[in-house]
Structure formats: structure tokens, C-alpha cells
Protein backbone atom coordinates (compact mmCIF):
# COMPACT_ATOMS: atom_id res chain seq x y z
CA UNK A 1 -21.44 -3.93 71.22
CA UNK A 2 -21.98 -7.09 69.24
CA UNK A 3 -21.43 -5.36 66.11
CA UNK A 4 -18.52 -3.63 67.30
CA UNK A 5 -16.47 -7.00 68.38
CA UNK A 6 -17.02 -8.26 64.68
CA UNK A 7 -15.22 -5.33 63.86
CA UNK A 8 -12.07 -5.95 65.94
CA UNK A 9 -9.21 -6.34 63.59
CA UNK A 10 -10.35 -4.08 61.29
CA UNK A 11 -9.23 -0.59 60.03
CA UNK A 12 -11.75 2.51 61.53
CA UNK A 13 -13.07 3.09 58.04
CA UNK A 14 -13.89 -0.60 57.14
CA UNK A 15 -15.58 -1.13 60.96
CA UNK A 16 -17.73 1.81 59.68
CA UNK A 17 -18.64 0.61 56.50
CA UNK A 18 -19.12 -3.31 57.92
CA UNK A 19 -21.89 -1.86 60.53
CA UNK A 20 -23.46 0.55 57.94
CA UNK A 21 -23.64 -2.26 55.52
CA UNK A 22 -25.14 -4.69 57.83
CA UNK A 23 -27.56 -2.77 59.75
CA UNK A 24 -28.97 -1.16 56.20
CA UNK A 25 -29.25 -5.03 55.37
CA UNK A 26 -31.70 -5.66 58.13
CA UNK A 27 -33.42 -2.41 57.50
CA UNK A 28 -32.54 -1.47 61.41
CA UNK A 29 -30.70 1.77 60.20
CA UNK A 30 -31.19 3.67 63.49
CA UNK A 31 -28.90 0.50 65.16
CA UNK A 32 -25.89 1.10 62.68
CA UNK A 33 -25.77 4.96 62.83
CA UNK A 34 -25.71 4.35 66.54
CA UNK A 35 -22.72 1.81 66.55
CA UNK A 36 -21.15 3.74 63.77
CA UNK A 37 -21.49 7.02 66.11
CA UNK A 38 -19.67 5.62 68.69
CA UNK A 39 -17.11 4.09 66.40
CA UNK A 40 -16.77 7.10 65.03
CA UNK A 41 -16.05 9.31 68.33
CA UNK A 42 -13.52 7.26 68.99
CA UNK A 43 -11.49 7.59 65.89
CA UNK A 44 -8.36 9.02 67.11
CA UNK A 45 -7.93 12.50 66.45
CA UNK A 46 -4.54 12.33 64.41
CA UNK A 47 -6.84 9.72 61.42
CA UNK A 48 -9.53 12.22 61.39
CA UNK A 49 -7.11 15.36 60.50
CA UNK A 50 -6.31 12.89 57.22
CA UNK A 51 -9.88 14.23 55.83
CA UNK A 52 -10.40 18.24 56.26
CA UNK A 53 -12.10 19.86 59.15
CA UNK A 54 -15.13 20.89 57.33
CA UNK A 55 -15.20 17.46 55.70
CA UNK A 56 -15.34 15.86 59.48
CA UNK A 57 -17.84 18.00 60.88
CA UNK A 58 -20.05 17.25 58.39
CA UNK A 59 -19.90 13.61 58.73
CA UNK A 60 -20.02 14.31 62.45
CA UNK A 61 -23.27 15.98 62.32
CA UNK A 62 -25.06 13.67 60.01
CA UNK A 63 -24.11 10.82 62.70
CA UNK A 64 -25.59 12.90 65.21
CA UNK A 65 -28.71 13.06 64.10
CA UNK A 66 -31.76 12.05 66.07
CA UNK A 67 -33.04 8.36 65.05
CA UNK A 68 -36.17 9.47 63.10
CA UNK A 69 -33.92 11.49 60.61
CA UNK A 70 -31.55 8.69 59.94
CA UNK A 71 -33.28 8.03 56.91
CA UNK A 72 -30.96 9.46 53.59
CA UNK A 73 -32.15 12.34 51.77
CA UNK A 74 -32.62 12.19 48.70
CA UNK A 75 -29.30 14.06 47.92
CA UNK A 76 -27.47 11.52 50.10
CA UNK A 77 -26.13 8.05 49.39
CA UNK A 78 -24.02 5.72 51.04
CA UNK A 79 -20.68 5.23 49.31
CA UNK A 80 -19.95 1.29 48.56
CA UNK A 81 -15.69 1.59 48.40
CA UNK A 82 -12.97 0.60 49.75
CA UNK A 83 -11.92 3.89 51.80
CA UNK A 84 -9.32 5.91 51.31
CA UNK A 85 -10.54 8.71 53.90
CA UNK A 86 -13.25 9.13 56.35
CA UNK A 87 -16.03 10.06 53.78
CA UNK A 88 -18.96 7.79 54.27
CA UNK A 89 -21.49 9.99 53.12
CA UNK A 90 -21.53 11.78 49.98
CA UNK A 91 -23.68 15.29 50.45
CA UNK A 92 -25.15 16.96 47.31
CA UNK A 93 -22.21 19.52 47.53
CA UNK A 94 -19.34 17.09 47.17
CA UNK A 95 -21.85 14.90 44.14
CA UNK A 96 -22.13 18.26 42.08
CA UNK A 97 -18.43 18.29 41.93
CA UNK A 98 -17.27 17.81 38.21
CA UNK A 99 -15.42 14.42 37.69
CA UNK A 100 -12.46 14.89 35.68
CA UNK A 101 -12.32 11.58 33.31
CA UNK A 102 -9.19 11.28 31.26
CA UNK A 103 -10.03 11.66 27.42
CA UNK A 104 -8.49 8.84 25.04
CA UNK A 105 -7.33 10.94 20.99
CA UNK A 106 -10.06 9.83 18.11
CA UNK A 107 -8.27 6.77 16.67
CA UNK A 108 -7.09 8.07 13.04
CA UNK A 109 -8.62 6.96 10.42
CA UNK A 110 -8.39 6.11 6.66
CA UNK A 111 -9.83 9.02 3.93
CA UNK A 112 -10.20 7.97 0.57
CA UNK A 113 -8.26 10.93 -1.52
CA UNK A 114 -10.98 13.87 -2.26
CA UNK A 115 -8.36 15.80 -4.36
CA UNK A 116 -5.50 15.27 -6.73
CA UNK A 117 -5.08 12.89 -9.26
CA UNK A 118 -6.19 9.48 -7.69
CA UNK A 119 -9.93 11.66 -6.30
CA UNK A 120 -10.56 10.94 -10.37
CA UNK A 121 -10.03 7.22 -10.42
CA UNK A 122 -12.45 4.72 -9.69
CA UNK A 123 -12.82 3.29 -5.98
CA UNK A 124 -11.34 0.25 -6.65
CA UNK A 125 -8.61 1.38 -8.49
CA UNK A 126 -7.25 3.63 -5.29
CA UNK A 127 -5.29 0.84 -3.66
CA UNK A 128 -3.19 -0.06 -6.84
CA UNK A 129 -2.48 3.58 -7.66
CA UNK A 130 -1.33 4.39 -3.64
CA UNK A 131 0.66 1.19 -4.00
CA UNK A 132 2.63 2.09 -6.67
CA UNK A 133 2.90 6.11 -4.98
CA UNK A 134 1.07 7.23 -8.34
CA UNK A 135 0.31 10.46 -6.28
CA UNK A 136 3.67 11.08 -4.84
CA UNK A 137 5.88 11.15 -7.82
CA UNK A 138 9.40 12.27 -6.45
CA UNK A 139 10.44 9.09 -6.15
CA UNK A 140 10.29 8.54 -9.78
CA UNK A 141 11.98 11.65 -10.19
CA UNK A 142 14.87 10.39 -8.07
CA UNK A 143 14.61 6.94 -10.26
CA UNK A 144 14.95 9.02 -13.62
CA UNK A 145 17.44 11.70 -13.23
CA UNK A 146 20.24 9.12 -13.15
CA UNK A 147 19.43 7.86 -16.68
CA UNK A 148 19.01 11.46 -17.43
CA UNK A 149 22.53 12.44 -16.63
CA UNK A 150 24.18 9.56 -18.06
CA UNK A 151 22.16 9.70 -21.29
CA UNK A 152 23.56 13.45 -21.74
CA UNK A 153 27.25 12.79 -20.69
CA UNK A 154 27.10 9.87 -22.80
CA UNK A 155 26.11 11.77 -25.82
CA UNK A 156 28.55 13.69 -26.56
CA UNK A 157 31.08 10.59 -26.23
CA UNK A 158 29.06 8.71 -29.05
CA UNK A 159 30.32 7.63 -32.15
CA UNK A 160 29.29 10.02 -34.01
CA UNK A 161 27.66 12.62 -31.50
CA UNK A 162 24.06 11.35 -30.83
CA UNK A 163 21.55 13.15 -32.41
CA UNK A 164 19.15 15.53 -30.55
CA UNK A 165 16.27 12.61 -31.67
CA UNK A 166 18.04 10.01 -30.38
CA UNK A 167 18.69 11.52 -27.03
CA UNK A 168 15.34 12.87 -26.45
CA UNK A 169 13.67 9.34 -27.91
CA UNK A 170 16.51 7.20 -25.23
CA UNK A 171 15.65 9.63 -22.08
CA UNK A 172 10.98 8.92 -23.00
CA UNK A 173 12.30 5.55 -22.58
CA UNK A 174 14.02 5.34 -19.45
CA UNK A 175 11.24 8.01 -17.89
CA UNK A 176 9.11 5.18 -18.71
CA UNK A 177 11.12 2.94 -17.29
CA UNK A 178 11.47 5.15 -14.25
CA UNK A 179 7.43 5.15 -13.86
CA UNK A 180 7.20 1.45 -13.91
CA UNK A 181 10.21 0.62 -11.88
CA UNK A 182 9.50 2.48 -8.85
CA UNK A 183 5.88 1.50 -8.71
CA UNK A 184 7.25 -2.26 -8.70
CA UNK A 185 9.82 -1.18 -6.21
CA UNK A 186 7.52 0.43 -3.93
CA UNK A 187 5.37 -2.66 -4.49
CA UNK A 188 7.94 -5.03 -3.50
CA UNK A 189 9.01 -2.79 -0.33
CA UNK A 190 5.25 -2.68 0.89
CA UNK A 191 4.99 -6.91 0.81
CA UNK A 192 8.27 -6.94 2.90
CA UNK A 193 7.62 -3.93 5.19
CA UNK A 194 3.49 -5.01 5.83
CA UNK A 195 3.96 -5.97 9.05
CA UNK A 196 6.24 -3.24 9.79
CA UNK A 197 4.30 -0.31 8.08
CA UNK A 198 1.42 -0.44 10.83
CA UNK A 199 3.97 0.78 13.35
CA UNK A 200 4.98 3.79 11.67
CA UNK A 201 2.61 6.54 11.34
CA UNK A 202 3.21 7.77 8.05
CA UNK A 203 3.15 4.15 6.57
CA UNK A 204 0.38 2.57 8.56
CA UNK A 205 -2.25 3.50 5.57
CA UNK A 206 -0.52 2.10 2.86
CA UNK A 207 -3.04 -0.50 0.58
CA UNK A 208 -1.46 -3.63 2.35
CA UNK A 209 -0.78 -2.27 5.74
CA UNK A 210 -4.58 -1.36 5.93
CA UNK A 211 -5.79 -4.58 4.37
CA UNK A 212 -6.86 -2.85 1.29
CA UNK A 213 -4.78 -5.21 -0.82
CA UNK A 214 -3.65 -8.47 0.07
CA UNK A 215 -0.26 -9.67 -0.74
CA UNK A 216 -1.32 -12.12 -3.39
CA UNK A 217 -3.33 -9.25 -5.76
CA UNK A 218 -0.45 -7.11 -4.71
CA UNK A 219 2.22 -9.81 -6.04
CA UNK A 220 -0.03 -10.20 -9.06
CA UNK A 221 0.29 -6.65 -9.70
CA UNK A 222 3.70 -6.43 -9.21
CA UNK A 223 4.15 -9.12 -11.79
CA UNK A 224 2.41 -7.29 -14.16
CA UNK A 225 4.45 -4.34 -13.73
CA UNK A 226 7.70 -6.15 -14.18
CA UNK A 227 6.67 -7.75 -17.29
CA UNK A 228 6.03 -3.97 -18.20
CA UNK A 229 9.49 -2.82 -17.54
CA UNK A 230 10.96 -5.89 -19.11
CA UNK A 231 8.92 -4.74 -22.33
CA UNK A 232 10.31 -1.11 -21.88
CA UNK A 233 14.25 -2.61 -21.49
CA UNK A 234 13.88 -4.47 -25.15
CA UNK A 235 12.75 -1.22 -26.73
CA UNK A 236 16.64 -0.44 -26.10
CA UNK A 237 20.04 -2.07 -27.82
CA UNK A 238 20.21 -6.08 -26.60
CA UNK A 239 23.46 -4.94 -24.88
CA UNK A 240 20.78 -2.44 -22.69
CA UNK A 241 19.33 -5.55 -21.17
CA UNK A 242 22.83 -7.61 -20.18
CA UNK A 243 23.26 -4.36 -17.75
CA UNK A 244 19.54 -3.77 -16.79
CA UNK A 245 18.66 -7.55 -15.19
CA UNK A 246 20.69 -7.17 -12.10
CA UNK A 247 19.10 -4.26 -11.40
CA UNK A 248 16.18 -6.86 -10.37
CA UNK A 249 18.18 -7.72 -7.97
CA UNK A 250 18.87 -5.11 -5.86
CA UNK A 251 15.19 -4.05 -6.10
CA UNK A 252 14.45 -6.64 -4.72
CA UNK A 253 16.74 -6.68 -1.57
CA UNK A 254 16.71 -3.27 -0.64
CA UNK A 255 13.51 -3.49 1.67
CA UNK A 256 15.67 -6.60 3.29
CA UNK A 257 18.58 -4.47 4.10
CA UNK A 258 16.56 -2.25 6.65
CA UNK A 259 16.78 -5.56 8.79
CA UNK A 260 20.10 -6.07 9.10
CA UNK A 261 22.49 -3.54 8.35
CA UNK A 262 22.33 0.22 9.67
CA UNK A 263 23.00 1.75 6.22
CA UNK A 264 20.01 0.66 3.81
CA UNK A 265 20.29 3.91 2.50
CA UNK A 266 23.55 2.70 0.41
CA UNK A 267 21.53 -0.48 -0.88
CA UNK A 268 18.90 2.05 -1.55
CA UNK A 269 21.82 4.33 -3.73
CA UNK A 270 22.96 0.99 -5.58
CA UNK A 271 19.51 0.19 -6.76
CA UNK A 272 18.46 4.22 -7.49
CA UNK A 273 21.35 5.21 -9.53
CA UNK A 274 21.66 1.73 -11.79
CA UNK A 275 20.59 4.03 -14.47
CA UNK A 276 24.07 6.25 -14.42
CA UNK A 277 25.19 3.22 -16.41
CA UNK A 278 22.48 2.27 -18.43
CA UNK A 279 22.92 5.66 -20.54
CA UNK A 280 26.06 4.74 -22.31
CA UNK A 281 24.84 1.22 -23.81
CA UNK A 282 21.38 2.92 -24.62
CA UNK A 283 23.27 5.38 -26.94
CA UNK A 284 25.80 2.28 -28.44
CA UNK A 285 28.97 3.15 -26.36
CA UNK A 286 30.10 -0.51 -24.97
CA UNK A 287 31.59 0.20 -21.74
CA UNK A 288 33.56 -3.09 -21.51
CA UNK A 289 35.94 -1.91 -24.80
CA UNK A 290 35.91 1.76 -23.80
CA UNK A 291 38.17 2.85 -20.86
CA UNK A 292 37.55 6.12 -20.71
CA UNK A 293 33.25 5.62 -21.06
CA UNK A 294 33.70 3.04 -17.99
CA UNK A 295 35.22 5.10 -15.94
CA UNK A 296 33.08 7.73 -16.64
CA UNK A 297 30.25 5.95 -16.12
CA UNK A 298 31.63 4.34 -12.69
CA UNK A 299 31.78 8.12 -11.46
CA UNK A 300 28.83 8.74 -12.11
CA UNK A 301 27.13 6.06 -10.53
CA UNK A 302 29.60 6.53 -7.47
CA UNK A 303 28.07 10.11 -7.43
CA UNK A 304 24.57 9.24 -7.37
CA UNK A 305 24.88 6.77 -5.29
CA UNK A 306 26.50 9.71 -2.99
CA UNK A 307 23.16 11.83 -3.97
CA UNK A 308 20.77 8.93 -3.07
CA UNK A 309 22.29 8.69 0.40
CA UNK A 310 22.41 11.90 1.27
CA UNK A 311 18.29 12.94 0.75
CA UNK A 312 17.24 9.32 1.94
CA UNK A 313 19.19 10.13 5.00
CA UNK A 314 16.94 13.21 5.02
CA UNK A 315 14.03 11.17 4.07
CA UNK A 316 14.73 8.91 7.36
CA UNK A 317 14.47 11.54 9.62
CA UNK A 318 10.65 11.86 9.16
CA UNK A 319 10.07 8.44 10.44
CA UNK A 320 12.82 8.04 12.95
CA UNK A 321 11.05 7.81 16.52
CA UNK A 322 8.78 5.61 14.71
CA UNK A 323 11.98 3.34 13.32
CA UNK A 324 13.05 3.03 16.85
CA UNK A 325 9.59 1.21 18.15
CA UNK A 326 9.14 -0.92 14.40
CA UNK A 327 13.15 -1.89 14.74
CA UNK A 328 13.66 -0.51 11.80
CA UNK A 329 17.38 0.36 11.04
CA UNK A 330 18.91 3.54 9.01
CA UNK A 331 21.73 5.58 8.61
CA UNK A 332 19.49 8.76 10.02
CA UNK A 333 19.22 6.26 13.72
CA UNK A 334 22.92 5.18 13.14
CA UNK A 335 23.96 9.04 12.94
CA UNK A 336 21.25 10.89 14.52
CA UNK A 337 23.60 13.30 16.44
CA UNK A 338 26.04 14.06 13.71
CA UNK A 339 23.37 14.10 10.37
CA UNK A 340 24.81 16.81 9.02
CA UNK A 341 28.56 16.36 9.12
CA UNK A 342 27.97 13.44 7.16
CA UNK A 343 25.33 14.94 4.91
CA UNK A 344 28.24 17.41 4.37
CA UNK A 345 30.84 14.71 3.51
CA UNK A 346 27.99 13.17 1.21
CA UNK A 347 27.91 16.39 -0.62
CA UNK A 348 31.46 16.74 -1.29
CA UNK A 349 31.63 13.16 -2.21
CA UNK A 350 28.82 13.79 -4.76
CA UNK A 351 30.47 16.82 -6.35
CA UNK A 352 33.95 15.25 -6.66
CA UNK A 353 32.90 11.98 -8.35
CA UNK A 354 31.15 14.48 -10.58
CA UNK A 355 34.34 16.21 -11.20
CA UNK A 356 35.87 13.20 -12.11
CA UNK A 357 33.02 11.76 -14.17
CA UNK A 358 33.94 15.32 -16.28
CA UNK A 359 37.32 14.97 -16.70
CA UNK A 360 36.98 10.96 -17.35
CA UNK A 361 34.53 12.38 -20.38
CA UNK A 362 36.45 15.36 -21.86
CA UNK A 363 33.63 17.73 -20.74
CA UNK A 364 33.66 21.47 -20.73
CA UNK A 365 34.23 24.37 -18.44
CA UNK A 366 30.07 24.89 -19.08
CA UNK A 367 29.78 21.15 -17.64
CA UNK A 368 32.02 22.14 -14.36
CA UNK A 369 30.14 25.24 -13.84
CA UNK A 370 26.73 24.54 -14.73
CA UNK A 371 27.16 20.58 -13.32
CA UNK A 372 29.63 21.03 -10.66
CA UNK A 373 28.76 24.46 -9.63
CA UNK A 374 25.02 24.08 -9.38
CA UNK A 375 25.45 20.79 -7.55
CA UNK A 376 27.83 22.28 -4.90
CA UNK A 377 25.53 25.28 -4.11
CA UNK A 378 22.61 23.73 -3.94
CA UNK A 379 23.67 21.05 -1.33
CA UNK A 380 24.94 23.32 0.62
CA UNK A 381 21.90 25.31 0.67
CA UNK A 382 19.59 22.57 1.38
CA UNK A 383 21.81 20.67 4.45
CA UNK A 384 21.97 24.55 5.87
CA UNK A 385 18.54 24.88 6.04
CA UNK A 386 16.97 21.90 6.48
CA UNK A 387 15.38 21.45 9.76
CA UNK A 388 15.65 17.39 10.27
CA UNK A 389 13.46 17.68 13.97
CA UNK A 390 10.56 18.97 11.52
CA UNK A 391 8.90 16.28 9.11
CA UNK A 392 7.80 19.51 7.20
CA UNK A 393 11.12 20.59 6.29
CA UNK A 394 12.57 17.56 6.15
CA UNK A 395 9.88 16.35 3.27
CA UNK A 396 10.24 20.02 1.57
CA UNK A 397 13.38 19.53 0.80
CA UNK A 398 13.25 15.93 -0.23
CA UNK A 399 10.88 17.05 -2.47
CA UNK A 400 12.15 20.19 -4.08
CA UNK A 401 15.91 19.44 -3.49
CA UNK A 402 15.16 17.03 -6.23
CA UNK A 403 14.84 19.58 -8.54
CA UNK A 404 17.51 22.11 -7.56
CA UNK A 405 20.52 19.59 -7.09
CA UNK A 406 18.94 17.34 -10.19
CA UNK A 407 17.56 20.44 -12.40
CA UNK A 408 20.78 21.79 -11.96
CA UNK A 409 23.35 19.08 -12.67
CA UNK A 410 21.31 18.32 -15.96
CA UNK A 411 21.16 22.47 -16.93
CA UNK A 412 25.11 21.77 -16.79
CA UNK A 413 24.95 18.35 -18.75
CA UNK A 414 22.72 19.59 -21.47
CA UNK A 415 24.54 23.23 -22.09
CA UNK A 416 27.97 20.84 -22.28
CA UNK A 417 26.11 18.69 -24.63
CA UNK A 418 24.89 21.27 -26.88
CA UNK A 419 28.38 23.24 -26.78
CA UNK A 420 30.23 19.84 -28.26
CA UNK A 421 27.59 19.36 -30.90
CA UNK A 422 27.33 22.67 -32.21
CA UNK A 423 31.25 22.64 -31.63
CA UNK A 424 32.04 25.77 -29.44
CA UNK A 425 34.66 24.50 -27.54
CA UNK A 426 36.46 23.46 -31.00
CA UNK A 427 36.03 26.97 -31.89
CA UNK A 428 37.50 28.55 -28.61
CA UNK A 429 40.47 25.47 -29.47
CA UNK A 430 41.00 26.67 -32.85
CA UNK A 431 41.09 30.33 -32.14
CA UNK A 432 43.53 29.80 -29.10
CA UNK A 433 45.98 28.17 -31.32
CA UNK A 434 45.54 30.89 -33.91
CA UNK A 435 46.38 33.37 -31.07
């Protein structure tokens, strides 16, 4: 009884697992079963029915045993737990029973590209070429199709007509341009965003994010590539590079506006569609002493800008759970519930400024078809269809919408271009006032 009045205060489970523990200490195990039997017998009956009726008999019988078989098989081993049930003695039936242990996902990591363009380039040459996008070039796309359409609705307002040469020789240039630009960009975004881009599974491999790169090579490199583009700009009139430097600018402030305002996408539009102006000084049309070139031009950016919001806002839906946990803000978190209704006023918005940008030009009904037209249908097409719950569709038609909405608006710009210099439309004038 000694061993029992230690136990007083004690739960039944813990007075059976303080005499087991003790008497197996003093290697008198025939004493403990004993005072455990008795402890056990008087469990009262409404504890026991916690464990099932099988369980208990078991445990029962084991206690029962005479003295000279208290020894544990080989099978059996005393359980050293804080106890949840009456269990004391785990049988080989109830030790053969598969253990369910929760499996953690393989931690993802980093592949060095096996195919595509950057699979050719030397090892240590990856992390430059990732962090300027070299093998995702949509984004330069998106860059160069503004200087595209500006270069072609200014040509036909040049003094003369620009040439074919000269228009094909300004739009090498700004694709150029284009190429170096939005690797610097991208550059510039990944030292703001490296402490953000770890956060956000599609990000979290980029050169700096990974350590790869550190920011000083990366600034390095990023000052290379703007001395680049500065050497592309002089290749243009002097006026060209009045109205390219504050471009610089907004490159550079973009990544900031994702910290404070809910609508980087706009920054974003202000930065992507600089070159809707640059077009008209690259061809010798001065925008300050023409009215009618200014205004077009200012349409044209207006629409662009309209164009950049409306597939970054697409672009934003990819990452948007993961915006939530970085705190990273956008127009696709802002409008989350109502993306399309104002992917649908974006659209008109685009189409109308490039009405406007027409009529401020003199263009033709080929230009309002083939610009206006194309542009319409295809937008409407793409914010039908686009699924923005599926990163899938959502990057498919970031990346092909480029070239329906932008292959189509410059199909229109170059047939209205070619019409004015082969001078159709002063044909059709000259043969309505015959009539």
C-alpha cells in the first residue's frame, strides 16, 4: 500500500505509470504489476469505457498474469507517455499498426534552363540574360510597338512624306532601343523588388532574389545598359534626346509606385508608351510648333497608356494571392471583383483616343478600319475569354494579345501609310470632285 499512498493525488493513469516505473527501477516487477492490478480494478467503470472493450480486456489480462510471466515479451514494451487513455502496454497487434506521419512538399528548387535560347549561353552568363528577361521577350514587344505606331502615323504627316528607308531605318532604332530599355527596366525593378520577389512564387528565382547576382554587379550592369541606350538615343535627331531623358525617370520610379499607390499599372503605362511621342521628332516633325502633330501624338500616348493598363491589369492577376502576403499593391487587388468592367472601360478608352489620334492626323478610312477596327475586336475578344482565376490564361493572353491588339493596330497604320504615299485617297478626292 506504500506505493499506492504516493500515488494519492494523482490521475488513475499516472498512479499506474508512477508504480510501473518505480518497481521496473528496482527490478521487483512482480511488486508493481501487483499494485498496478489493484489500482487498476478499481478504476471506475465509466474511465475505463474511455478506451474500447477489447482494448481493456486485454490490459486486464496481461495484469492478471501469474508473477513468473510478468516478464515482457519480446513483442511487448512499456509505453513512457503522458496518457491519454488506459493503454499501458503496447501488444504486437496495436505496434504493427501503420503510423500515419504527415508529409512536408519537396522545397522547389532552382533549374538552370536546359532549352531555349539562354540553354546555349555560358553558365555564368545565365544570371545577366534572366535579369534582363532575354528569354521572355513580350515585354520588349510591349516596349516597341508604341514607337512603332507613332513612327507610322507620324510618317505620313512629314514634311515631305518620309521615305519607306527612313521609316524602316527610325523603327531598327527604337527596336533597339526597346531591347536595351526593358532589360535596364527589368534590372532596375529586380534591385527594388529583391526583397519582395522571394515572396512571390513566380519571382522568387529571379538572379537577385536567388543570390545569383548581387545588387552591386547587377547595378554595374544596369549601368552598362543605360550607357547603351543613351548611345542608341544620339543615333536619332538632337531634338530625339530633349524628349527621351525623362523617360529615365519614370523607369526608374515605376517599381516604387507598387508601394504606395494601388494603380502602378498607370506609372507602368506612362513609362511603356513614352515612345508614342518619340516617333514624331525621330522623323523631324517638332511637336512644340505643330498643333495638329501634338495633339496627335498626345492621343496616342493617352491610348497606350490605356493599352498598357489594361494587359498589366491582366498580368497582375497571375501573382495576386501572392501580392496580398508580399504587400504588394495593384490595380488587379484594388479591383479584383469588378476586373473586367474596367478592362472593358480600358478598351473603349484605348479605341477612342485612337479615333482621335486619326482624326487629329488626317488619316484614312483604311486607318479607322484596319487601326480602329482591329483594336476594338480584338479587346473584346481577349477580356471575353480570358480566364483571370487561371495563371495559364491569364499569361496566354498577355502574351499573344500582344500581337493581335498590336499586330493589328500597326496592319491599320501601315496600309494608311502606304495609301497617302502612293496617294489613293487623293485619287478617290479627285475623282469625287470630278463626279
Amino acid at each position: 500500500m506504500a506505493s499506492l499512498s504516493r500515488c494519492s493525488g494523482m490521475s488513475t493513469p499516472m498512479c499506474l505509470h508512477y508504480n510501473l516505473r518505480r518497481t521496473v527501477n528496482k527490478t521487483s516487477l512482480h511488486v508493481g504489476i501487483h499494485s498496478a492490478i489493484r489500482t487498476f480494478t478499481s478504476v471506475p467503470s465509466s474511465f475505463v469505457a474511455k478506451a474500447s472493450v477489447t482494448e481493456n480486456a486485454r490490459h486486464f489480462q496481461v495484469l492478471q498474469r501469474p508473477s513468473r510471466q510478468y516478464a515482457l515479451t519480446a513483442n511487448e514494451k512499456l509505453l513512457v507517455r503522458e496518457y491519454k487513455s488506459t493503454a499501458l502496454i503496447q501488444s504486437s497487434a496495436s505496434a504493427s499498426l501503420p503510423v500515419t506521419e504527415k508529409k512536408e512538399s519537396p522545397v522547389a528548387q532552382y533549374v538552370p534552363p536546359q532549352t531555349g535560347l539562354l540553354a546555349y549561353f555560358p553558365r555564368s552568363w545565365v544570371p545577366y540574360a534572366e535579369l534582363v528577361r532575354l528569354d521572355k521577350p513580350t515585354g520588349t514587344y510591349y516596349l516597341f510597338f508604341p514607337c512603332l505606331f507613332s513612327t507610322l502615323l507620324a510618317a505620313p504627316m512629314a514634311t515631305p512624306i518620309a521615305a519607306p528607308v527612313d521609316v524602316i531605318t527610325t523603327t531598327a532604332l527604337f527596336f533597339s532601343g526597346a531591347l536595351v530599355m526593358r532589360g535596364a527596366g527589368c534590372a532596375i525593378n529586380d534591385l527594388w523588388d529583391r526583397n519582395f520577389d522571394p515572396k512571390v512564387e513566380r519571382t522568387k528565382f529571379r538572379p537577385i532574389a536567388r543570390g545569383a547576382l548581387t545588387p552591386e554587379k547587377a547595378i554595374i550592369f544596369t549601368g552598362t545598359q543605360l550607357l547603351a541606350g543613351l548611345g542608341i538615343l544620339l543615333q536619332f535627331p538632337m531634338q530625339c534626346l530633349w524628349y527621351g531623358i525623362p523617360s529615365l525617370l519614370l523607369v526608374s520610379t515605376y517599381p516604387l509606385a507598387k508601394r504606395v499607390t494601388n494603380y502602378p499599372q498607370f506609372v507602368l503605362g506612362l513609362t511603356f508608351s513614352w515612345g508614342a511621342i518619340m516617333g514624331f521628332p525621330a522623323l523631324g516633325i517638332d511637336l512644340l510648333s505643330n498643333p495638329s502633330a501634338l495633339q496627335t501624338a498626345a492621343a496616342l500616348y493617352a491610348s497606350c497608356i490605356s493599352w498598357t493598363v489594361l494587359y498589366d491589369m491582366i498580368y497582375a492577376h497571375m501573382d495576386i494571392k501572392d501580392d496580398v502576403k508580399a504587400g504588394i499593391k495593384s490595380i488587379a487587388l484594388r479591383h479584383e471583383h469588378n476586373t473586367k468592367a474596367v478592362l472593358s472601360g480600358l478598351a473603349v478608352a484605348q479605341v477612342s483616343l485612337l479615333t482621335a489620334a486619326g482624326l487629329a492626323a488626317g488619316a484614312g478610312p483604311i486607318y479607322f478600319l484596319g487601326t480602329c477596327g482591329s483594336a476594338a475586336i480584338t479587346l473584346g475578344v481577349m477580356i471575353s475569354r480570358v480566364q483571370l482565376k487561371d495563371v495559364k490564361s491569364c499569361w496566354w493572353w498577355f502574351k499573344n494579345g500582344c500581337w493581335f491588339t498590336g499586330g493589328g493596330i500597326t496592319l491599320g497604320l501601315l496600309g494608311d501609310y502606304i495609301a497617302r504615299l502612293w496617294g489613293l485617297y487623293d485619287e478617290e478626292t479627285k475623282s469625287s470632285k470630278l463626279a
